[in-house]
C-alpha atoms as a PDB file:
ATOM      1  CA  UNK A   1     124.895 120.908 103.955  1.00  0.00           C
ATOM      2  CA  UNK A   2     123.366 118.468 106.778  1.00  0.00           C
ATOM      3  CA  UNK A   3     120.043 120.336 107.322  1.00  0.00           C
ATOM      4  CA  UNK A   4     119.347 121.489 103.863  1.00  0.00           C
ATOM      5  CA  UNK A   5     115.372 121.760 103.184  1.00  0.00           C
ATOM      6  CA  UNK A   6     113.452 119.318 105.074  1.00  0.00           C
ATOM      7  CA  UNK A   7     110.899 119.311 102.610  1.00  0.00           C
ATOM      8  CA  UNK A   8     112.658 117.394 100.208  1.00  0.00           C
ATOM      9  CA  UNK A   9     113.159 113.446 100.059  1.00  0.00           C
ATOM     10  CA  UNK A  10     116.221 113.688  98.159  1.00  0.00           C
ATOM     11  CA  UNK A  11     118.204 116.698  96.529  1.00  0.00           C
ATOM     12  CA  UNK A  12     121.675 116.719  94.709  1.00  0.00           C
ATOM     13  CA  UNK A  13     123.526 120.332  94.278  1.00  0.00           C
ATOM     14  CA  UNK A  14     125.840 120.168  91.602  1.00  0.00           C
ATOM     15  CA  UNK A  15     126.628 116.923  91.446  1.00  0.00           C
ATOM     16  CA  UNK A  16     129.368 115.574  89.324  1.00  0.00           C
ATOM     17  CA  UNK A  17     130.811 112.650  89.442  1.00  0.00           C
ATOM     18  CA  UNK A  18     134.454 111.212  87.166  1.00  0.00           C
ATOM     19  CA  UNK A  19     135.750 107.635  87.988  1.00  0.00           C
ATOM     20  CA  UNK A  20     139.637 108.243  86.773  1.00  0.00           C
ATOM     21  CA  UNK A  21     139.520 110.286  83.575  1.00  0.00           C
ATOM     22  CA  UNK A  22     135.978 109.614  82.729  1.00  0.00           C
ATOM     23  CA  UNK A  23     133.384 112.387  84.165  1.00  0.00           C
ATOM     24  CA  UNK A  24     130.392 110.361  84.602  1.00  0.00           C
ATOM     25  CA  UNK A  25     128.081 113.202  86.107  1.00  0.00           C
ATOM     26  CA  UNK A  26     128.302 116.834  85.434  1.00  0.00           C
ATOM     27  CA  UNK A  27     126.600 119.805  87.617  1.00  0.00           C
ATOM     28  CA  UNK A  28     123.242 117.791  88.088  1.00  0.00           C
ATOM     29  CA  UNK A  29     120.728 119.760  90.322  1.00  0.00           C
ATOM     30  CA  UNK A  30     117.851 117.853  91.694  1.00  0.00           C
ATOM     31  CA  UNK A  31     114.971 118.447  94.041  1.00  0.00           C
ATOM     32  CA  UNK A  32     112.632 115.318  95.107  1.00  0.00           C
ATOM     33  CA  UNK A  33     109.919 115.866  97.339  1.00  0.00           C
ATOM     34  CA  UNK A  34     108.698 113.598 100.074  1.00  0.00           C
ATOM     35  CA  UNK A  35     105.832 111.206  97.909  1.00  0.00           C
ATOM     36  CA  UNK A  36     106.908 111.934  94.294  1.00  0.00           C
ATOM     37  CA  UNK A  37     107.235 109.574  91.546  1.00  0.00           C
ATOM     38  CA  UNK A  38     109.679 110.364  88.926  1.00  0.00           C
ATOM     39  CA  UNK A  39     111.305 108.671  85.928  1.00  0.00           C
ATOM     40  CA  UNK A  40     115.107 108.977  84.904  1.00  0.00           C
ATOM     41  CA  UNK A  41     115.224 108.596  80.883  1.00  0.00           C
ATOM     42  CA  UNK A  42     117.987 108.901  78.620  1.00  0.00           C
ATOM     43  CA  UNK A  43     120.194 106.943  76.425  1.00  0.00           C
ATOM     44  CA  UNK A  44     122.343 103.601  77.859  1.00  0.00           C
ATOM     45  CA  UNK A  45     125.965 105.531  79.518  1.00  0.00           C
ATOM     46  CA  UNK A  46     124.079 108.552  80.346  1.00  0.00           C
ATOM     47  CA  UNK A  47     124.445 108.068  84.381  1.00  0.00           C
ATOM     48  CA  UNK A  48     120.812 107.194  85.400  1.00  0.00           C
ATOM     49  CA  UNK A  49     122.804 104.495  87.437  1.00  0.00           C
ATOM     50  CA  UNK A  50     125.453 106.690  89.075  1.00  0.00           C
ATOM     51  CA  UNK A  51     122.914 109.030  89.779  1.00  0.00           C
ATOM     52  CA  UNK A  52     120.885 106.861  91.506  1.00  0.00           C
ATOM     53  CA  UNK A  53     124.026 105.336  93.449  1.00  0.00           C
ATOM     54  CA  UNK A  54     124.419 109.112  94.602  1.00  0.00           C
ATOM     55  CA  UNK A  55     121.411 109.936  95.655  1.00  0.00           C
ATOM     56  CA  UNK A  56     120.977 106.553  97.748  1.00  0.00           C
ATOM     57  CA  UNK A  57     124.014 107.553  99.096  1.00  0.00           C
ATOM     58  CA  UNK A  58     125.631 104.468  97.943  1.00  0.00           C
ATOM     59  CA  UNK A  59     128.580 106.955  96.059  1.00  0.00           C
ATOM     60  CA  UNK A  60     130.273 109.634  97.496  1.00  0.00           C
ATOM     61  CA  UNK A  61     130.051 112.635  94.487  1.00  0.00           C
ATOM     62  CA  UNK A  62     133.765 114.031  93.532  1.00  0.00           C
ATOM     63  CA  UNK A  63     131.587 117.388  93.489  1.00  0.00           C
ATOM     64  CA  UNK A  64     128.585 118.988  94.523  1.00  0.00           C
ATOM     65  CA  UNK A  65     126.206 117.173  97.302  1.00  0.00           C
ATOM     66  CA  UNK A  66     123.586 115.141  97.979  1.00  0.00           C
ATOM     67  CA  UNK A  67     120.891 115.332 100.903  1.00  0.00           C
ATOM     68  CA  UNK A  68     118.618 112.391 101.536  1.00  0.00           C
ATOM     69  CA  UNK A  69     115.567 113.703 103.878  1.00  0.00           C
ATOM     70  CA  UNK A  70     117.889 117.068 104.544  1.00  0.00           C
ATOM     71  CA  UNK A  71     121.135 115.513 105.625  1.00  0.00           C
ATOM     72  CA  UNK A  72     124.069 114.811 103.403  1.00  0.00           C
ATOM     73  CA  UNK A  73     125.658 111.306 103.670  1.00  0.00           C
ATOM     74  CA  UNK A  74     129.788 112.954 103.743  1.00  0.00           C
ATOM     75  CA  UNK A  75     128.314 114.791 107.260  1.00  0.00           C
ATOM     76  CA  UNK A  76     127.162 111.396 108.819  1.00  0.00           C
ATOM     77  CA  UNK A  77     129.200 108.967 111.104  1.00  0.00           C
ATOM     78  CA  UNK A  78     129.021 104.928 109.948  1.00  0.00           C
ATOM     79  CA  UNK A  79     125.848 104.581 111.825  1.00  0.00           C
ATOM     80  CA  UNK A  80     124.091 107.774 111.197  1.00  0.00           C
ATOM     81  CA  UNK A  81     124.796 106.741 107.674  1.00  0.00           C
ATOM     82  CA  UNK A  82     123.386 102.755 108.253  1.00  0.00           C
ATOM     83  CA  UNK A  83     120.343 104.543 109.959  1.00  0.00           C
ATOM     84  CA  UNK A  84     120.211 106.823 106.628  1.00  0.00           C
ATOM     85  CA  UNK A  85     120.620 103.791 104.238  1.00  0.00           C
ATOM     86  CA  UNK A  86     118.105 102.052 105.916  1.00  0.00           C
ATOM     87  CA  UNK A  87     115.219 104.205 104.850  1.00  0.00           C
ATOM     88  CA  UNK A  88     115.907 103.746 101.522  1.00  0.00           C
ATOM     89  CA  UNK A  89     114.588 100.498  99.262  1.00  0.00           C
ATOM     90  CA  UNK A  90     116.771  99.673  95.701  1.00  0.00           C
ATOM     91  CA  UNK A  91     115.976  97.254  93.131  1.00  0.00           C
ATOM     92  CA  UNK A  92     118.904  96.681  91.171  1.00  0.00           C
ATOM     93  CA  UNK A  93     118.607  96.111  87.236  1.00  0.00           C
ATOM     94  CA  UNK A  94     120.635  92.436  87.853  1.00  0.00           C
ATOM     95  CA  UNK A  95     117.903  92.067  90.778  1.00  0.00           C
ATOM     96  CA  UNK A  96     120.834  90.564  93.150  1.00  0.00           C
ATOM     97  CA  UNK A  97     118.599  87.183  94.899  1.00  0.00           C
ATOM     98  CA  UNK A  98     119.994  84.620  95.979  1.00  0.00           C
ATOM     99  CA  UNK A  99     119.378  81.732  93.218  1.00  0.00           C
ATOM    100  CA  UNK A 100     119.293  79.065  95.566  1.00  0.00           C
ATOM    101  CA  UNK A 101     117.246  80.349  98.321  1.00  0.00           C
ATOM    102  CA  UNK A 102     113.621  80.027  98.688  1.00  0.00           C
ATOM    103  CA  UNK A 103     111.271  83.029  97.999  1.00  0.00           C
ATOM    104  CA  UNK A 104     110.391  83.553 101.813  1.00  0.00           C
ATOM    105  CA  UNK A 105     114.419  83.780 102.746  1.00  0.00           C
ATOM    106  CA  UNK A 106     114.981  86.484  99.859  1.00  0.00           C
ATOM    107  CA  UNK A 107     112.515  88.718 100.836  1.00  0.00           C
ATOM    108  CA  UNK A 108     113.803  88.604 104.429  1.00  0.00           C
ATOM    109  CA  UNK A 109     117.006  89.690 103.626  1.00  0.00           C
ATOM    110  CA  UNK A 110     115.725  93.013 103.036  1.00  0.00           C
ATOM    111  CA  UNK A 111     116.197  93.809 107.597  1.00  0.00           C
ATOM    112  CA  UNK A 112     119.209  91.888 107.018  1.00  0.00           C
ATOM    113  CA  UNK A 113     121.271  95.476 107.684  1.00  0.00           C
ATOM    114  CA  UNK A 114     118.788  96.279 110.707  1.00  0.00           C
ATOM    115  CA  UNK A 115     120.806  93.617 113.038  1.00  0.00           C
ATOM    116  CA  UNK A 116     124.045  92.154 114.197  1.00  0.00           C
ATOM    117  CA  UNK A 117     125.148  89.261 111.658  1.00  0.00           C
ATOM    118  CA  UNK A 118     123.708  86.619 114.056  1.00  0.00           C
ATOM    119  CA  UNK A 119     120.692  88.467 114.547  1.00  0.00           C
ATOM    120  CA  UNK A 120     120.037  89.377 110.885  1.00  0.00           C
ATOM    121  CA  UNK A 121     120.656  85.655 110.228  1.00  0.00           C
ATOM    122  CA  UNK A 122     118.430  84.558 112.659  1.00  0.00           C
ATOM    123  CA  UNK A 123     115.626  86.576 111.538  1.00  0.00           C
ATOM    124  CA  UNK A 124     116.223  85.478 107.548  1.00  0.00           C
ATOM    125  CA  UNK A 125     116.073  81.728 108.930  1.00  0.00           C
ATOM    126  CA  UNK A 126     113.997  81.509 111.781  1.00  0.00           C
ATOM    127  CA  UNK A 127     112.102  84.293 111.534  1.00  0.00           C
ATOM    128  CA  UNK A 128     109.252  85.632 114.344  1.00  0.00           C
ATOM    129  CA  UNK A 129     105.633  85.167 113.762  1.00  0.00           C
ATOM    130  CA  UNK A 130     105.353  88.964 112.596  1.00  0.00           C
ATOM    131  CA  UNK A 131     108.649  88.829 110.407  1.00  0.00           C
ATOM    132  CA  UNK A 132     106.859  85.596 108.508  1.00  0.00           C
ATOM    133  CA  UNK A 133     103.386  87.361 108.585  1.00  0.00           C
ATOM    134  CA  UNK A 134     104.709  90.252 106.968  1.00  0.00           C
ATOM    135  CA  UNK A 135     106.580  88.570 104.340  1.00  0.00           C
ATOM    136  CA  UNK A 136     103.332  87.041 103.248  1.00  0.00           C
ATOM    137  CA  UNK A 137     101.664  89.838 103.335  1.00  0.00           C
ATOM    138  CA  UNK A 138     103.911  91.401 100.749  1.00  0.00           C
ATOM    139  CA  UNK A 139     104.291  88.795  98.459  1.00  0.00           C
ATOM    140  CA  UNK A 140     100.893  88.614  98.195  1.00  0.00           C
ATOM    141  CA  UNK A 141     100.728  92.193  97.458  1.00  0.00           C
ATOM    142  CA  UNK A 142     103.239  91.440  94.788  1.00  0.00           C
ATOM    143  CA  UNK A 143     100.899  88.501  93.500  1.00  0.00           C
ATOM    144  CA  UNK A 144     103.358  85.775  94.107  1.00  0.00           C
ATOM    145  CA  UNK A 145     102.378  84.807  97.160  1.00  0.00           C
ATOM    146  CA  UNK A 146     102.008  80.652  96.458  1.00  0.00           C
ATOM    147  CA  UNK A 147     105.558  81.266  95.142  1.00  0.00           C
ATOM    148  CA  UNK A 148     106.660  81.994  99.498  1.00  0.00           C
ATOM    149  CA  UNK A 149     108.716  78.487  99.413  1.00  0.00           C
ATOM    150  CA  UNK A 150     109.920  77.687  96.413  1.00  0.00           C
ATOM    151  CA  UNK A 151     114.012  78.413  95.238  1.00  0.00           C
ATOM    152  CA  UNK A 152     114.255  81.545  93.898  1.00  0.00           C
ATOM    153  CA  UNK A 153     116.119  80.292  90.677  1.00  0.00           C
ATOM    154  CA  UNK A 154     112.705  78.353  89.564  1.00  0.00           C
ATOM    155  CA  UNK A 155     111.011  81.237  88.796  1.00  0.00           C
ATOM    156  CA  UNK A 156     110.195  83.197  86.015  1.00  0.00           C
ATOM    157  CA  UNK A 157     112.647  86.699  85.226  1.00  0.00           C
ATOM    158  CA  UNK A 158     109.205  88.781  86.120  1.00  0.00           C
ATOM    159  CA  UNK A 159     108.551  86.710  89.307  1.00  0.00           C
ATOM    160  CA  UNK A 160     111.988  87.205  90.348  1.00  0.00           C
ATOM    161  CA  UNK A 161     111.456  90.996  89.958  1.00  0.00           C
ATOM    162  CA  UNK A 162     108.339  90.975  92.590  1.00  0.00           C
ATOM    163  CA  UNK A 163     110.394  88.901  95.342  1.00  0.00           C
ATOM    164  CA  UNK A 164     112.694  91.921  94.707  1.00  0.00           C
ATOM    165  CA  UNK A 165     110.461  94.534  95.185  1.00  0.00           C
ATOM    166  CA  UNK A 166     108.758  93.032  97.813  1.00  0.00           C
ATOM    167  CA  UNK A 167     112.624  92.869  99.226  1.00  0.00           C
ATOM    168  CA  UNK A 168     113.105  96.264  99.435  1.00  0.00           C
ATOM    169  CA  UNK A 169     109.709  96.908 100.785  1.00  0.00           C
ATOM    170  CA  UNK A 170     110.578  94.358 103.809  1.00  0.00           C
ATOM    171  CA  UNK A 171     113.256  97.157 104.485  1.00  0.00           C
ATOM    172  CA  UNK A 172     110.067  99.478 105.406  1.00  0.00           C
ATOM    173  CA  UNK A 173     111.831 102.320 103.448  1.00  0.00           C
ATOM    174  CA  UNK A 174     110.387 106.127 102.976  1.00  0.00           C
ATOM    175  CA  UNK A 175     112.603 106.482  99.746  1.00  0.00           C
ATOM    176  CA  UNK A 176     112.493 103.763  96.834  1.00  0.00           C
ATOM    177  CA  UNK A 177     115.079 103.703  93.924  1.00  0.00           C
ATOM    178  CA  UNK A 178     114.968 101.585  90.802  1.00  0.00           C
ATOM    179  CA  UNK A 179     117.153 100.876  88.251  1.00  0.00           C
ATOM    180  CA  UNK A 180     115.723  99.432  85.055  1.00  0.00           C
ATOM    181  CA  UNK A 181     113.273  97.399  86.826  1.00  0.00           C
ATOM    182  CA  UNK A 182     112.039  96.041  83.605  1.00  0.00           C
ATOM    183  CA  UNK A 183     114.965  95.483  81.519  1.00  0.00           C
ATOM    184  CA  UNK A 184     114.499  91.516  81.762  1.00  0.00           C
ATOM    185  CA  UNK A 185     111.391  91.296  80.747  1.00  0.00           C
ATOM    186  CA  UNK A 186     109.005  91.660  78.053  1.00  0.00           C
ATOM    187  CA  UNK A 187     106.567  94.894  77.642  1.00  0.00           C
ATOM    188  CA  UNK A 188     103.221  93.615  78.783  1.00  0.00           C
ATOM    189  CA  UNK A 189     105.424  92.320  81.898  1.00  0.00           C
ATOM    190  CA  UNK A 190     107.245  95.586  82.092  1.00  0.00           C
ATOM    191  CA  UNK A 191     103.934  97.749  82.369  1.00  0.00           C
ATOM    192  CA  UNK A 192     103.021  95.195  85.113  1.00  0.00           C
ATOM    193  CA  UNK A 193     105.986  95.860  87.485  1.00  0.00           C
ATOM    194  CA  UNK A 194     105.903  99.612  86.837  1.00  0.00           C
ATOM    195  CA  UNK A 195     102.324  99.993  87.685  1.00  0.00           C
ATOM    196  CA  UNK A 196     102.745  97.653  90.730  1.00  0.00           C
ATOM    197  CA  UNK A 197     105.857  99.737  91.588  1.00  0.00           C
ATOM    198  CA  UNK A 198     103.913 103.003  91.486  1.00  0.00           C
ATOM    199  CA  UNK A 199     100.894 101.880  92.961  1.00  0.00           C
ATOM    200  CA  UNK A 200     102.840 100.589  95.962  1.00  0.00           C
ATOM    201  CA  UNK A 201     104.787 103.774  95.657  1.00  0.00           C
ATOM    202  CA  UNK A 202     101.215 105.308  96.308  1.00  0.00           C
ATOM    203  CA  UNK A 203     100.026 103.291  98.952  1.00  0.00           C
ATOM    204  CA  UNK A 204     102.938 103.078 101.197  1.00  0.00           C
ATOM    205  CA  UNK A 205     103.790 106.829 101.153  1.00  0.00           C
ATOM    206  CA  UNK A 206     107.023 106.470  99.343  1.00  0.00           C
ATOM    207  CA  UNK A 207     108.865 108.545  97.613  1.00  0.00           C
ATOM    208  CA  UNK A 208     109.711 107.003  94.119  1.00  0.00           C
ATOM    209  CA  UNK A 209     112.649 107.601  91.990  1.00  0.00           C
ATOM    210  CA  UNK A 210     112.839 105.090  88.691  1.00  0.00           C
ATOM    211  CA  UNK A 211     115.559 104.894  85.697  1.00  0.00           C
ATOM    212  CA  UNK A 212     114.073 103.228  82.623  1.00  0.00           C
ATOM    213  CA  UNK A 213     114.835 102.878  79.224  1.00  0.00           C
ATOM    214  CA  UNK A 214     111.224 102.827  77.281  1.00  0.00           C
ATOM    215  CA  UNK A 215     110.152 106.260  76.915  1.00  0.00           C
ATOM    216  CA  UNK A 216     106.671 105.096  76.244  1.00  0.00           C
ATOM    217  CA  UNK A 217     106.535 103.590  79.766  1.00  0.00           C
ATOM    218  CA  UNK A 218     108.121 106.599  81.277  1.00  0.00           C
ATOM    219  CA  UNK A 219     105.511 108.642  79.507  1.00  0.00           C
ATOM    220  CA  UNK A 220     102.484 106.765  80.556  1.00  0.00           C
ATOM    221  CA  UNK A 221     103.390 106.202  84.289  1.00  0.00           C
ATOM    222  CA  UNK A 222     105.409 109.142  85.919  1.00  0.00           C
ATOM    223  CA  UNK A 223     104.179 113.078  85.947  1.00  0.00           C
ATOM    224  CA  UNK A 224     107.313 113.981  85.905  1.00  0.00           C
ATOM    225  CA  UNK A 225     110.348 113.225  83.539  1.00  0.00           C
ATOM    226  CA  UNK A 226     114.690 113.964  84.099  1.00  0.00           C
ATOM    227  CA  UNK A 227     116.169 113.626  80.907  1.00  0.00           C
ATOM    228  CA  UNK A 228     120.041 112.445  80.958  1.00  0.00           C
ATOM    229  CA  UNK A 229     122.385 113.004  78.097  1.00  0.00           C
ATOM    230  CA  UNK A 230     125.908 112.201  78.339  1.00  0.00           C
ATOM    231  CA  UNK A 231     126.214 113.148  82.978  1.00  0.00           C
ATOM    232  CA  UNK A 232     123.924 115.946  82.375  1.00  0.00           C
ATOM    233  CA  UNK A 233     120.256 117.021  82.756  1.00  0.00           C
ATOM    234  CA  UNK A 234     118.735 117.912  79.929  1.00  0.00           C
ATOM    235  CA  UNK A 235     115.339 118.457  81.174  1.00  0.00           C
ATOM    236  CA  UNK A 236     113.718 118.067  84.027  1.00  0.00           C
ATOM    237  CA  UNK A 237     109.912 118.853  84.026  1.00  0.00           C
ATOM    238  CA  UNK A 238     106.306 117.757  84.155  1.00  0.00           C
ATOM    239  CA  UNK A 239     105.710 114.950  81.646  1.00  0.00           C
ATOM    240  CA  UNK A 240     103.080 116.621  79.767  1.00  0.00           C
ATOM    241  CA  UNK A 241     105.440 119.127  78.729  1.00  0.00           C
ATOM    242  CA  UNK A 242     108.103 117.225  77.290  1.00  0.00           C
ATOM    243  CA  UNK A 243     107.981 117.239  74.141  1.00  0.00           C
ATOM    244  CA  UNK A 244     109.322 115.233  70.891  1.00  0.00           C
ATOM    245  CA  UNK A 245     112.451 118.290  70.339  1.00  0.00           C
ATOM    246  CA  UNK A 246     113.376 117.235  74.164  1.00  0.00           C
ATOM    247  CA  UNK A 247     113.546 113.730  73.376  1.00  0.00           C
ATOM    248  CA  UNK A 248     115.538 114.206  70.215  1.00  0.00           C
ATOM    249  CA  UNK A 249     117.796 116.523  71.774  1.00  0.00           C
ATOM    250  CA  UNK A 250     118.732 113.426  74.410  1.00  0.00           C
ATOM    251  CA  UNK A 251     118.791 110.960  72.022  1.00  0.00           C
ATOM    252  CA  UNK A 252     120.716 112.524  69.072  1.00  0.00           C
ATOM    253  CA  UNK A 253     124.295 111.504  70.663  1.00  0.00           C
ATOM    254  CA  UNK A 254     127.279 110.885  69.202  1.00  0.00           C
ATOM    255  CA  UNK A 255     129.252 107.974  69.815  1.00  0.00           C
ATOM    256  CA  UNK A 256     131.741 110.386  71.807  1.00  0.00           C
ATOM    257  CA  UNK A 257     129.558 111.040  73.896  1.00  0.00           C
ATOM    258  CA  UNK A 258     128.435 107.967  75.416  1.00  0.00           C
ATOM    259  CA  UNK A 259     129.717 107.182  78.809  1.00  0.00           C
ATOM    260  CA  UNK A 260     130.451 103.755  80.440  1.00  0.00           C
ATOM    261  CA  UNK A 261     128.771 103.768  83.939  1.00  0.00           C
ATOM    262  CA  UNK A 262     126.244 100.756  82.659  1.00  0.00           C
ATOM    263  CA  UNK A 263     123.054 102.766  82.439  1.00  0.00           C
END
């Protein structure tokens, strides 16, 4: 599958995935088109991380396949698959800044893949005039802009989530995956950073592809919902018709039935 529909941002085809004995994903079909936001909900263990893994192509599935932008990451050779990486943007739940950096330096590590080791260095160091005009420009889209030299670890858990958002942005992807973006911080903050993510998502042209935990939020800020029970899809539709049966069908589980992939 290397050319499979080039209308679609992202699209898994039976995906399953088992680390040892444990099957962590199980027949998951998925179709993302180029500009849609969507929200991956479900109970802690359900896969919403390994799913995302896949589809960034960050995981090779044990079945099925993934295409990102109609070409499938097992077809690609190390630097078709760079290229392919490149275009897409992940914040991580654990965030993964360097503490003792300063803001400015974070951010820039987002081209750090775009260039030789010296020349990604370089430009996270000693950046050009553009490079440092463009990382203000997104931190200040972020609102943390007076935070551009300060050490990363001084900030606040929500602050630290903007540097890495504005982080992946710097990467000037066409795909952007989240995973539990707001599982550090408190609900006012967490409708903050999902409204910023989306609205970004909006501006920028980027396809957006979110795991969270707080149905509420899910509900309030994505059209579109994937339910996850236990590696597989329980429903995947238009928010407003979800319904409180499809939500207690996910989150009726039995202990059993929980996986241990961390989200």
């Amino acid at each position: 599958m290397d050319h499979t529909d080039d209308h679609l941002a992202l699209e898994a085809r039976a995906l399953g995935v088992t680390f040892g004995s444990k099957t962590v994903l199980r027949g998951v079909d998925l179709a993302v088109r180029p500009g849609e936001q969507l929200a991956l909900v479900g109970p802690s263990g359900s896969g919403k991380t390994t799913l995302l893994r896949a589809l960034g192509g960050a995981l090779h599935p044990t079945v099925g396949s993934v295409a990102i932008d109609g070409r499938d990451p097992a077809s690609l050779d190390q630097r078709q698959l760079r290229a392919v990486r490149r275009s897409i943007g992940f914040v991580h739940q654990h965030l993964g800044l360097v503490p003792l950096l300063r803001v400015n330096h974070n951010v820039a590590l987002g081209r750090l893949g775009e260039r030789s080791l010296v020349g990604g260095l370089r430009s996270v160091f000693a950046p050009s005039r553009s490079e440092v005009h463009e990382i203000h420009r997104l931190l200040e889209r972020v609102g943390i802009e007076e935070k551009l030299f300060e050490r990363t670890d001084t900030l606040s858990g929500g602050q630290q989530q903007r540097v890495a958002i504005a982080r992946a942005l710097h990467q000037r992807p066409r795909i952007l995956l989240a995973d539990e973006p707001v599982a550090s911080v408190d609900p006012a903050r967490a409708r903050a950073v999902i409204d910023l993510l989306t609205e970004l998502a909006r501006e920028e042209g980027l396809t957006l592809v979110v795991s969270i935990h707080s149905l509420e939020l899910a509900r309030a800020s994505f059209d579109r919902l994937v339910g996850l029970r236990a590696g597989e899809v329980v429903f995947d539709r238009p928010t407003a018709a979800v319904d409180t049966r499809d939500f207690e069908r996910l989150y009726q589980l039995d202990d059993t039935e929980l996986l241990s992939d961390g989200a």
